[in-house]
Protein backbone atom coordinates (compact mmCIF):
# COMPACT_ATOMS: atom_id res chain seq x y z
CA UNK A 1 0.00 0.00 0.00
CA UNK A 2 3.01 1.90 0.00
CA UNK A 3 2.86 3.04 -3.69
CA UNK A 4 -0.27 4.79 -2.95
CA UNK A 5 1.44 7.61 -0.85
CA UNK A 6 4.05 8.25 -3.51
CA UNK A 7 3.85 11.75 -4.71
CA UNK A 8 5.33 11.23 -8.32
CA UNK A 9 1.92 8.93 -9.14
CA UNK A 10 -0.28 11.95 -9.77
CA UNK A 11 2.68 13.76 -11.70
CA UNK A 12 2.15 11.03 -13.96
CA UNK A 13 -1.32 11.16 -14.37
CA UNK A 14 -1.06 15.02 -15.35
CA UNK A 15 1.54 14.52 -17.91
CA UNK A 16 -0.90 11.50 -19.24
CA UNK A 17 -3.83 14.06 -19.75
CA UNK A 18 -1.17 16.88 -21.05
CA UNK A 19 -0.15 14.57 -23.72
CA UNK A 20 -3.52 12.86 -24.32
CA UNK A 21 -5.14 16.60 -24.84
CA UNK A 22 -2.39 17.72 -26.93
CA UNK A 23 -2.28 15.02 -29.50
CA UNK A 24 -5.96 15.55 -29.96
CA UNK A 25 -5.85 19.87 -30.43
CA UNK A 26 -2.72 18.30 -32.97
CA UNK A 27 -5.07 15.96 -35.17
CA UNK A 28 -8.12 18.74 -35.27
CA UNK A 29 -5.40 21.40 -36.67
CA UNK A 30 -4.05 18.92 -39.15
CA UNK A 31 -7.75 17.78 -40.03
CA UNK A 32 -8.28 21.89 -40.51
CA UNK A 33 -5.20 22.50 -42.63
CA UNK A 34 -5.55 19.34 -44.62
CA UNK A 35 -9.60 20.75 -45.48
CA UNK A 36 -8.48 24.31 -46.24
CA UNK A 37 -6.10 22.85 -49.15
CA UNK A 38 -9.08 20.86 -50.99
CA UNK A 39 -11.25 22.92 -53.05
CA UNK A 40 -14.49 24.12 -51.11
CA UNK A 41 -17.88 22.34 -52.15
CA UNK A 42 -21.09 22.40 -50.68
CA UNK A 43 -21.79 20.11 -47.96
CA UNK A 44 -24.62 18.45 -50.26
CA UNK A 45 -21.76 17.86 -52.83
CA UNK A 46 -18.59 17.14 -50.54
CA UNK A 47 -18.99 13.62 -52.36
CA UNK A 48 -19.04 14.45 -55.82
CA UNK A 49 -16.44 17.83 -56.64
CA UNK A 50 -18.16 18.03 -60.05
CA UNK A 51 -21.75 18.64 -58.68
CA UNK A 52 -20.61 22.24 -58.33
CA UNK A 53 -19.62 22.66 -61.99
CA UNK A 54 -22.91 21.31 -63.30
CA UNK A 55 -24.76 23.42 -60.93
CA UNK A 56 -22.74 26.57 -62.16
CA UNK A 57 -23.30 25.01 -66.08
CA UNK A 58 -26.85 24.79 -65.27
CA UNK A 59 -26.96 28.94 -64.28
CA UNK A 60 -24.96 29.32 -67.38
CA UNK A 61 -27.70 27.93 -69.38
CA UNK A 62 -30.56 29.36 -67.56
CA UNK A 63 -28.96 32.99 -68.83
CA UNK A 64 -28.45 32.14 -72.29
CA UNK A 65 -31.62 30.44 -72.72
CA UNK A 66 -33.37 33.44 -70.76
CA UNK A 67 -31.79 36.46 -73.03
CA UNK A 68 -33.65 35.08 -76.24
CA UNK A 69 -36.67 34.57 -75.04
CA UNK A 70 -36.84 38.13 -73.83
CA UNK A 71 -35.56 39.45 -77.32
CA UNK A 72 -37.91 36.96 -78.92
CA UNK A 73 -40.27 38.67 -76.89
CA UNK A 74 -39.02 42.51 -77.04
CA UNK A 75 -39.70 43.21 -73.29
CA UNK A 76 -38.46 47.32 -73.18
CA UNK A 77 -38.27 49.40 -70.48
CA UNK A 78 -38.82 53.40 -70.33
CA UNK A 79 -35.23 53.95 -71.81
CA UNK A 80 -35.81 51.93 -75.26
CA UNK A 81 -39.91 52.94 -75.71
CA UNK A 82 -39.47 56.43 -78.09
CA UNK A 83 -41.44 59.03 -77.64
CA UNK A 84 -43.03 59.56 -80.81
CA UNK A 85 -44.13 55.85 -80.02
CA UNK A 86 -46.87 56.71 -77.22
CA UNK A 87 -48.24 59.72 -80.06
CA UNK A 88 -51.57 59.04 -81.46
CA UNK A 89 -51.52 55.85 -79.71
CA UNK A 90 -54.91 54.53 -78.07
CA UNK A 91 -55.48 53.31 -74.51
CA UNK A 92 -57.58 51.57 -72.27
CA UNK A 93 -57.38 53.54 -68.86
CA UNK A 94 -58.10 51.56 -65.86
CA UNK A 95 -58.38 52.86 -62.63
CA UNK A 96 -58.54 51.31 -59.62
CA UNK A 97 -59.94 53.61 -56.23
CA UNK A 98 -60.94 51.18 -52.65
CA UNK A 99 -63.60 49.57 -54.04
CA UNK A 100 -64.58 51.40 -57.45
CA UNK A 101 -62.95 49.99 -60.64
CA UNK A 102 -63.51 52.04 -63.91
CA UNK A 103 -62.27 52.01 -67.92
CA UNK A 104 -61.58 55.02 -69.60
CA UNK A 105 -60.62 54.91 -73.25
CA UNK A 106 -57.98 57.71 -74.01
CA UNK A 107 -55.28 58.96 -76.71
CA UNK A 108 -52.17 60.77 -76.57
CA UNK A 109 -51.40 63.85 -78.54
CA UNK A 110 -48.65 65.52 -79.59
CA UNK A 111 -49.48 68.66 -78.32
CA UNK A 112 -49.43 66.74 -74.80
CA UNK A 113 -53.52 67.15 -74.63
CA UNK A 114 -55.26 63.86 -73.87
CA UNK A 115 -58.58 63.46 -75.99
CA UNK A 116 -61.09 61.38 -73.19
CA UNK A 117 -63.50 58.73 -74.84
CA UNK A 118 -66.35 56.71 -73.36
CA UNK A 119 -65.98 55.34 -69.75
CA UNK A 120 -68.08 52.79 -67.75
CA UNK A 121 -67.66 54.71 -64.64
CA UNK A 122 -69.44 58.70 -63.05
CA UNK A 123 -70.88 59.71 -66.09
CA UNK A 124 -69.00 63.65 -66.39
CA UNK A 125 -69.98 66.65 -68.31
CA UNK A 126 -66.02 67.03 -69.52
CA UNK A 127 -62.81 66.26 -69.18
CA UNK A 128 -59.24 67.92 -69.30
CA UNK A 129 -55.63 66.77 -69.21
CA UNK A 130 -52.48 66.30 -70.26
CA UNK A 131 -49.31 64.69 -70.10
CA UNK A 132 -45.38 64.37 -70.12
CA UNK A 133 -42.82 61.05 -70.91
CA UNK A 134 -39.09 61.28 -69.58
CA UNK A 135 -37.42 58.85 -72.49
CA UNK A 136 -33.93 59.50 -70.15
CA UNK A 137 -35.17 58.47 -66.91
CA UNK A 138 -33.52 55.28 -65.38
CA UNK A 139 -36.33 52.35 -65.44
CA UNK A 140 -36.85 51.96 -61.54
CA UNK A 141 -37.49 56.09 -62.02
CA UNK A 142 -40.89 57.59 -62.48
CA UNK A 143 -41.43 58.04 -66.84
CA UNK A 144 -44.70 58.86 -67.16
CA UNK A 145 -47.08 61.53 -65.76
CA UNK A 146 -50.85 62.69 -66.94
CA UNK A 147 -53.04 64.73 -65.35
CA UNK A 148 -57.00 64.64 -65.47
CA UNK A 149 -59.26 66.99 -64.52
CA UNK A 150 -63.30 65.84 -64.91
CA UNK A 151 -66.43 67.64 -63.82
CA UNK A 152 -69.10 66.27 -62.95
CA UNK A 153 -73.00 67.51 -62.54
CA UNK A 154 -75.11 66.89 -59.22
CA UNK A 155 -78.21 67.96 -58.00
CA UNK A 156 -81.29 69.25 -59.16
CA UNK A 157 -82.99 72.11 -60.17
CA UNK A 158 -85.65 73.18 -57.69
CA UNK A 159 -83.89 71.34 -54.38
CA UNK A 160 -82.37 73.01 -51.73
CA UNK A 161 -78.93 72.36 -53.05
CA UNK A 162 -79.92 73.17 -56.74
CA UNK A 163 -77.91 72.05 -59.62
CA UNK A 164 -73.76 72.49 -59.47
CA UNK A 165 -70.93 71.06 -60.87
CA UNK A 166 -67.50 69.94 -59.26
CA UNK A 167 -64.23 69.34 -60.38
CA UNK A 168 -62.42 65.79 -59.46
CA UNK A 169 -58.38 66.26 -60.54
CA UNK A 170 -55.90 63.05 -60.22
CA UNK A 171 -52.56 63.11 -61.25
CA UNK A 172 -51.14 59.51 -62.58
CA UNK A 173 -47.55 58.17 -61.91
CA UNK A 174 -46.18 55.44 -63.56
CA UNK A 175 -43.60 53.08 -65.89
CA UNK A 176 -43.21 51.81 -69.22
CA UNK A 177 -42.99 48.45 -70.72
CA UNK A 178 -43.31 47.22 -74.34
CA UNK A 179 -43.83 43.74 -75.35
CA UNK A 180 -43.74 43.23 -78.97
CA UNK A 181 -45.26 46.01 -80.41
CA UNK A 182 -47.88 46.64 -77.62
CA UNK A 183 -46.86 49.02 -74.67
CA UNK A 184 -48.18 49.11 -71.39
CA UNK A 185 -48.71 51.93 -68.38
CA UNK A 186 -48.72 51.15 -64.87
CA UNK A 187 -48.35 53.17 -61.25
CA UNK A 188 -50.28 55.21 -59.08
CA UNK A 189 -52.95 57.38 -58.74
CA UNK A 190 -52.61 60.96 -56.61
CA UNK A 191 -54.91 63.53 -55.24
CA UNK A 192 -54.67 66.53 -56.58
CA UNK A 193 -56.18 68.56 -55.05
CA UNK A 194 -53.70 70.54 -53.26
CA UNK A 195 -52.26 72.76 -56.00
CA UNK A 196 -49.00 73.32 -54.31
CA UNK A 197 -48.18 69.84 -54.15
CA UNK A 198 -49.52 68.70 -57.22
CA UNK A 199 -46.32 67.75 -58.81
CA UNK A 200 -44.46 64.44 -59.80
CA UNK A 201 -42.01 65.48 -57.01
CA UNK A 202 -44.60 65.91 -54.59
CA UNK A 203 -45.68 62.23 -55.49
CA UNK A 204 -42.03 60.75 -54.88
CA UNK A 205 -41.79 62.93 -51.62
CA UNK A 206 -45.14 61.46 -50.49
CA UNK A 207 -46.14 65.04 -49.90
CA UNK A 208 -49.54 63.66 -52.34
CA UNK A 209 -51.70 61.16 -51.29
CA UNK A 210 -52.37 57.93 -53.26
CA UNK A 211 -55.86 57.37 -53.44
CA UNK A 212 -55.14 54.27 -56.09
CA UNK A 213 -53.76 52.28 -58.77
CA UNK A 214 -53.71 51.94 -62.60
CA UNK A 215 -52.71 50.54 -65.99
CA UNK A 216 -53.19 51.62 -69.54
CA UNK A 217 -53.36 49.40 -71.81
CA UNK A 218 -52.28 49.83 -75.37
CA UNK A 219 -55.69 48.91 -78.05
CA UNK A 220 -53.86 49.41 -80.92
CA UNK A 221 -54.91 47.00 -83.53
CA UNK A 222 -52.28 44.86 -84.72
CA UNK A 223 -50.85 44.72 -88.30
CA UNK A 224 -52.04 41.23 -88.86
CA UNK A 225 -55.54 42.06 -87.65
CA UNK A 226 -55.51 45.45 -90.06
CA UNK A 227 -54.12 43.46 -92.97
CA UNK A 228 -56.76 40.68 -92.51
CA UNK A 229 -59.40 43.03 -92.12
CA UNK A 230 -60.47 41.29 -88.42
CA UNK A 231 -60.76 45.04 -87.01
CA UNK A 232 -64.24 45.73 -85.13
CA UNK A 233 -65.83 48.76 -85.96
CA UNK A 234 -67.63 48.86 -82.82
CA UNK A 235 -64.37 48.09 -80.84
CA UNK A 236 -62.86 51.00 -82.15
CA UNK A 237 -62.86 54.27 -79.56
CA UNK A 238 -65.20 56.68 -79.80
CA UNK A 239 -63.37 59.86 -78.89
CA UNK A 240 -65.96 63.06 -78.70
CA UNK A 241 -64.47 65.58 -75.89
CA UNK A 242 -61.23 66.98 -76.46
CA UNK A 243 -59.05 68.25 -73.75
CA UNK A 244 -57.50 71.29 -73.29
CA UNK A 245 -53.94 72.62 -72.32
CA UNK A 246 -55.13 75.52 -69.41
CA UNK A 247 -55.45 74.10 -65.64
């Protein structure tokens, strides 16, 4: 029982642990260098090295694949859609307010007037506008601006009110696309009422507030429908009020 009392025995067990714990932090560094040297794969394809390279192929041919079907398509934004393009050209105005959808047919003009066709929505006694394109702003910018202005009649003669008219003014905010040869006009829709604000800066500063949403889109009749002779007569847009170019 003597051996138990001698003071070198636990010396020896602490250089045992020293020596065990050292050789293991030893193998985990050369594990660590030995990994850093290999090339770095995903964990799903530390197996197979060449998984990687097919899944990079496979992007490759996603974006050459992609590119022609776009051109096939001739998706434009703001910056390739001339100007001269949106002249003369008709529209289908939708607008979108809470609850209240309605469809507005309307054309462009050179002289930046809008002329204002039938509508399914508040039958109004006239309507005034006009509008601006920015050919050189960047796509994720603000390209297109109109204005409306359309009075409308209420009352009747004889009540307490009587008859009077009021004025309901919107400004419209929005982007460009084209596919094919059909372009299209979505963004927002702005009070105007506030004639300080009304301005497409006050709309980006959110100094305006949106009241809704809306699209435009383009109703002119294709070539192969005019050269086939498949054009509607009664699809075509009657335009009788013309705007005009005072606010």
């Amino acid at each position: 029982m003597m051996h138990l009392n001698n003071p070198s025995i636990p010396r020896r067990r602490s250089l045992v642990r020293l020596s065990c714990t050292f050789l293991q932090l030893l193998s985990v560094v050369t594990a660590f260098q030995t990994s850093s040297q290999q090339p770095q794969w995903s964990s799903a394809s530390s197996t197979n090295p060449n998984r990687y390279q097919r899944n990079h192929d496979n992007v490759s041919i996603l974006k050459s694949t992609s590119f022609p079907i776009l051109e096939s398509d001739h998706v434009t934004t703001n910056r390739d859609i001339e100007y001269e393009l949106l002249i003369g050209r008709p529209f289908q105005l939708e607008e979108k307010e809470d609850s209240a959808n309605c469809i507005t047919e309307i054309v462009l003009q050179s002289d930046h007037t809008i002329y204002v066709g039938q509508s399914d929505g508040p039958l109004f006694q006239k309507a005034v506008g006009s509008w601006s394109y920015d050919q050189e702003a960047f796509p994720s910018d603000v390209a297109f601006a109109m204005k409306l202005y359309r009075t409308y009649k209420a009352g009747y003669k004889g009540s307490d009110m009587g008859e009077f008219s009021f004025v309901v003014s919107r400004i419209f905010v929005g982007y460009l696309t084209q596919v094919g040869h059909a372009i299209a006009i979505e963004g927002s829709i702005y009070n105007d009422d506030d004639e300080e604000d009304a301005t497409i800066l006050g709309a980006r500063d959110g100094r305006m507030a949106r009241v809704g949403f809306f699209s435009m889109i383009d109703t002119t009749p294709s070539k192969e429908d005019q050269e086939n002779g498949e054009i509607d007569n009664n699809q075509r847009p009657n335009f009788m009020m013309r705007t005009s170019t005072s606010f």
